[in-house]
Protein backbone atom coordinates (compact mmCIF):
# COMPACT_ATOMS: atom_id res chain seq x y z
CA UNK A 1 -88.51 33.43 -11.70
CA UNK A 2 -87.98 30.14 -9.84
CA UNK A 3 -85.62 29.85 -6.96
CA UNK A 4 -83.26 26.84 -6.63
CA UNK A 5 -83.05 25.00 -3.59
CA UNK A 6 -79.86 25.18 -2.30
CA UNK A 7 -78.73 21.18 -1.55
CA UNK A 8 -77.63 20.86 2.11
CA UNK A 9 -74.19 20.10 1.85
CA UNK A 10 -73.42 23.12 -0.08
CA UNK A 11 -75.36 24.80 3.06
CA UNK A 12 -72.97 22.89 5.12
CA UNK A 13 -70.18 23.87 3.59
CA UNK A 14 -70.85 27.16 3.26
CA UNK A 15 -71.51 27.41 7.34
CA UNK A 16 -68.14 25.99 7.53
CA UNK A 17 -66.59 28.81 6.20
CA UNK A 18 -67.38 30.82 8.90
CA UNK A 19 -65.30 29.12 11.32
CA UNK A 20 -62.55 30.90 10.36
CA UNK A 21 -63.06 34.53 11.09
CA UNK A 22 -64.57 33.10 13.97
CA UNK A 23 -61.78 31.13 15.53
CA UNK A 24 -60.03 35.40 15.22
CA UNK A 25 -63.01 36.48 17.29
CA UNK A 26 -63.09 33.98 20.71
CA UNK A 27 -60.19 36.12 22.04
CA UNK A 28 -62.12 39.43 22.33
CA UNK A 29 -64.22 37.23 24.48
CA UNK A 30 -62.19 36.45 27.41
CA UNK A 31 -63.31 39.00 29.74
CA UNK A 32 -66.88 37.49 28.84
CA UNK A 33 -66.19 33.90 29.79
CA UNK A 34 -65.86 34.83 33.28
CA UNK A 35 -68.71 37.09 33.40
CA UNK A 36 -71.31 34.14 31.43
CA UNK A 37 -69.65 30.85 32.38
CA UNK A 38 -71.72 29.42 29.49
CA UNK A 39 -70.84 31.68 26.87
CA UNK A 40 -67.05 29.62 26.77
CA UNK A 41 -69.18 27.06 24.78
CA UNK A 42 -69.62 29.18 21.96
CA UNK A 43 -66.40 28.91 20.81
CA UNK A 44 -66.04 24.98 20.80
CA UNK A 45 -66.77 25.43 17.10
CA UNK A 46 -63.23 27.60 16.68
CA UNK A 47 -61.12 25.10 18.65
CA UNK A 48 -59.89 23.20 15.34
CA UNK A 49 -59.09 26.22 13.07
CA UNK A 50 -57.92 27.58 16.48
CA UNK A 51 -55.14 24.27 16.63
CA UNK A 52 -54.55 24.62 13.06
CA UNK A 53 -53.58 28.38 13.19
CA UNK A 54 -51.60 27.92 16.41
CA UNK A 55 -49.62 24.28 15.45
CA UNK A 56 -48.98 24.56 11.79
CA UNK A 57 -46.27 27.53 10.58
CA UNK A 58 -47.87 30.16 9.29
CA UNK A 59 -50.90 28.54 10.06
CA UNK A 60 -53.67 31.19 9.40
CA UNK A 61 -51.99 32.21 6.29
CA UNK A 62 -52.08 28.53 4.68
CA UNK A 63 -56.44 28.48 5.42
CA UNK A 64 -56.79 31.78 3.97
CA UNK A 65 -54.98 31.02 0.93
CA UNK A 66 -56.71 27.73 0.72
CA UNK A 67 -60.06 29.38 1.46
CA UNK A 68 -59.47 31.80 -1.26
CA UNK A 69 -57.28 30.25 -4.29
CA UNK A 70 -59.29 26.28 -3.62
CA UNK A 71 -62.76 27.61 -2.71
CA UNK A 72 -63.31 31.59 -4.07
CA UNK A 73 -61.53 31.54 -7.16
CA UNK A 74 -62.43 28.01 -8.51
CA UNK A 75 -64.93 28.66 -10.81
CA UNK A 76 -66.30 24.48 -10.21
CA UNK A 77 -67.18 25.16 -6.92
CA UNK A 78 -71.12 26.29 -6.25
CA UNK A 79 -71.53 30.11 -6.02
CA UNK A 80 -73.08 29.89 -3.07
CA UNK A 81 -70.20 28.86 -1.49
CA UNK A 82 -67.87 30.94 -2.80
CA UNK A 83 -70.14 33.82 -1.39
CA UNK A 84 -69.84 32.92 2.02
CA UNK A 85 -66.12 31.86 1.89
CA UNK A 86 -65.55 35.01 0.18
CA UNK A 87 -67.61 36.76 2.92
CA UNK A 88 -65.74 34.81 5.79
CA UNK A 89 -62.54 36.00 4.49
CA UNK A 90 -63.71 39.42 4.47
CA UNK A 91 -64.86 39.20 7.63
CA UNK A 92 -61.29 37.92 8.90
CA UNK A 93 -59.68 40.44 7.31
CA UNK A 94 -61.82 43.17 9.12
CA UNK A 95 -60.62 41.23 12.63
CA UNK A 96 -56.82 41.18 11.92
CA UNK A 97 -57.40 45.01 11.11
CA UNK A 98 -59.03 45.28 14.37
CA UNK A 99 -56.62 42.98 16.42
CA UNK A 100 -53.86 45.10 14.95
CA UNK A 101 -55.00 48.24 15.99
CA UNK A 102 -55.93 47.01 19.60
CA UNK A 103 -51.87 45.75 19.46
CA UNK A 104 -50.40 49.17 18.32
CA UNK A 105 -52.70 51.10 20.14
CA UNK A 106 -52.59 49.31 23.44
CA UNK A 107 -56.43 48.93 23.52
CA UNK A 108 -56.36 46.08 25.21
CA UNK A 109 -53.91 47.38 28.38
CA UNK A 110 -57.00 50.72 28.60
CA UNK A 111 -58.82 48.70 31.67
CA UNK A 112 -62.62 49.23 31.53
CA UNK A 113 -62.60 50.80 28.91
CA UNK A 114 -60.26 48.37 26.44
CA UNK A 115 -62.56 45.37 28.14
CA UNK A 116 -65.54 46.98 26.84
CA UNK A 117 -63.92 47.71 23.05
CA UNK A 118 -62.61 43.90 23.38
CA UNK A 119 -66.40 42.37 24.52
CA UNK A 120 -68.15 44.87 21.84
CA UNK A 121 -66.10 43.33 18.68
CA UNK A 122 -66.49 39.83 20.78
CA UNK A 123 -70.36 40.19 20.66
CA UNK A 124 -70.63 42.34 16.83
CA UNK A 125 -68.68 39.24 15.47
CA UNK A 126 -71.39 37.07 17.96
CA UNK A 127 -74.16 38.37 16.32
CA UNK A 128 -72.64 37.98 13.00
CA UNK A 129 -71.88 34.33 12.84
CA UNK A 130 -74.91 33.29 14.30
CA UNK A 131 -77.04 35.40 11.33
CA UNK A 132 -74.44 33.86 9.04
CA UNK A 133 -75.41 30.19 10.69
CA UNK A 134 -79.32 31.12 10.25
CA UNK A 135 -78.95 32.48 6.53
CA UNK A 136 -76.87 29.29 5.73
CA UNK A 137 -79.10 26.74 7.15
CA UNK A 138 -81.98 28.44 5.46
CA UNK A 139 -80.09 28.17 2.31
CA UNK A 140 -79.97 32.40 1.83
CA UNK A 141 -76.82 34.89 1.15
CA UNK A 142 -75.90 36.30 4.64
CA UNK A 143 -76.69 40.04 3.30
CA UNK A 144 -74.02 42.09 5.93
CA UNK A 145 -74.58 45.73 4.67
CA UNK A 146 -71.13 46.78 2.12
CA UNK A 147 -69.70 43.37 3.09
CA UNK A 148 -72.37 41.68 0.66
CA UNK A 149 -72.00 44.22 -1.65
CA UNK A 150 -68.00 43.60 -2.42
CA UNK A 151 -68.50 40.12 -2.03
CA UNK A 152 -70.81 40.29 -4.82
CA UNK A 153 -68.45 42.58 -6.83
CA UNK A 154 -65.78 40.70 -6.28
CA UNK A 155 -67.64 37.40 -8.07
C-alpha cells in the first residue's frame, strides 16, 4: 500500500483547528502564568479565537457550527481535515463539560486543591495540542485514545 503525502496546507489547516479547544483551555492556566512567567506565551496562539468568542454574540457557538457544518460535514473538504476539526471539536466539547462542572461544583473557589484540578486540565490539554501540532506538521492523524476512535466513527 502506498501512503499519500499529505500537501502542507491541508497540514496547516488542519493545525488550525486546534486553536479552538485551545483558546477554552488558557484559562485553567492562570495560576501557571505566575508560577512560569514564560508559559503566558503559549497561549498567544488562542488570543484571536479568544476575541472572536468574547466580541461577537454567541461567539463560540457561531465557530463551532462553522467548524462543524463548513469543515466536518462537507464532504469536498480533505479527510484529513475533517479528522482533526472533528477531533478539535471533540476536544472542546470535553472542556465546556469540564468548565461546567468546575462552575457548578465550585472547583475553582477549593484553594490548593481547585488550583491544582485547574493547572492539571491546563497542562492535559498542554500536552495535547502540542502532540496534535507534531502529528499535523508530520502530516499523521493525532491518534488520542477513544477520541480517535469516534472521530473515525463519526466519518
Amino acid at each position: 500500500m502506498r501512503l499519500v503525502a499529505i500537501p502542507f496546507w491541508q497540514r496547516l489547516l488542519a493545525l488550525l483547528t486546534y486553536l479552538l479547544p485551545w483558546s477554552d483551555a488558557v484559562r485553567f492556566g492562570r495560576h501557571l502564568y505566575n508560577l512560569v512567567p514564560g508559559l503566558a506565551m503559549v497561549t498567544l496562539p488562542a488570543l484571536p479565537v479568544a476575541l472572536v468568542e468574547q466580541t461577537v454574540p454567541f461567539g463560540g457557538l457561531i465557530l463551532f457550527l462553522a467548524l462543524f457544518l463548513g469543515v466536518v460535514r462537507n464532504p469536498q473538504v480533505p479527510g484529513y481535515i475533517r479528522f482533526n476539526a472533528l477531533q478539535a471539536i471533540l476536544l472542546d466539547i470535553v472542556l465546556v463539560v469540564v468548565s461546567l462542572a468546575f462552575q457548578l461544583l465550585g472547583l475553582d473557589k477549593l484553594g490548593f486543591a481547585g488550583r491544582t484540578l485547574e493547572n492539571t486540565v491546563f497542562l492535559g490539554m498542554l500536552v495535547l495540542m502540542v502532540f496534535a501540532l507534531v502529528q499535523c506538521l508530520r502530516g499523521k492523524e493525532a491518534d488520542i485514545p477513544a477520541l480517535s476512535e469516534a472521530v473515525r466513527m463519526q466519518l
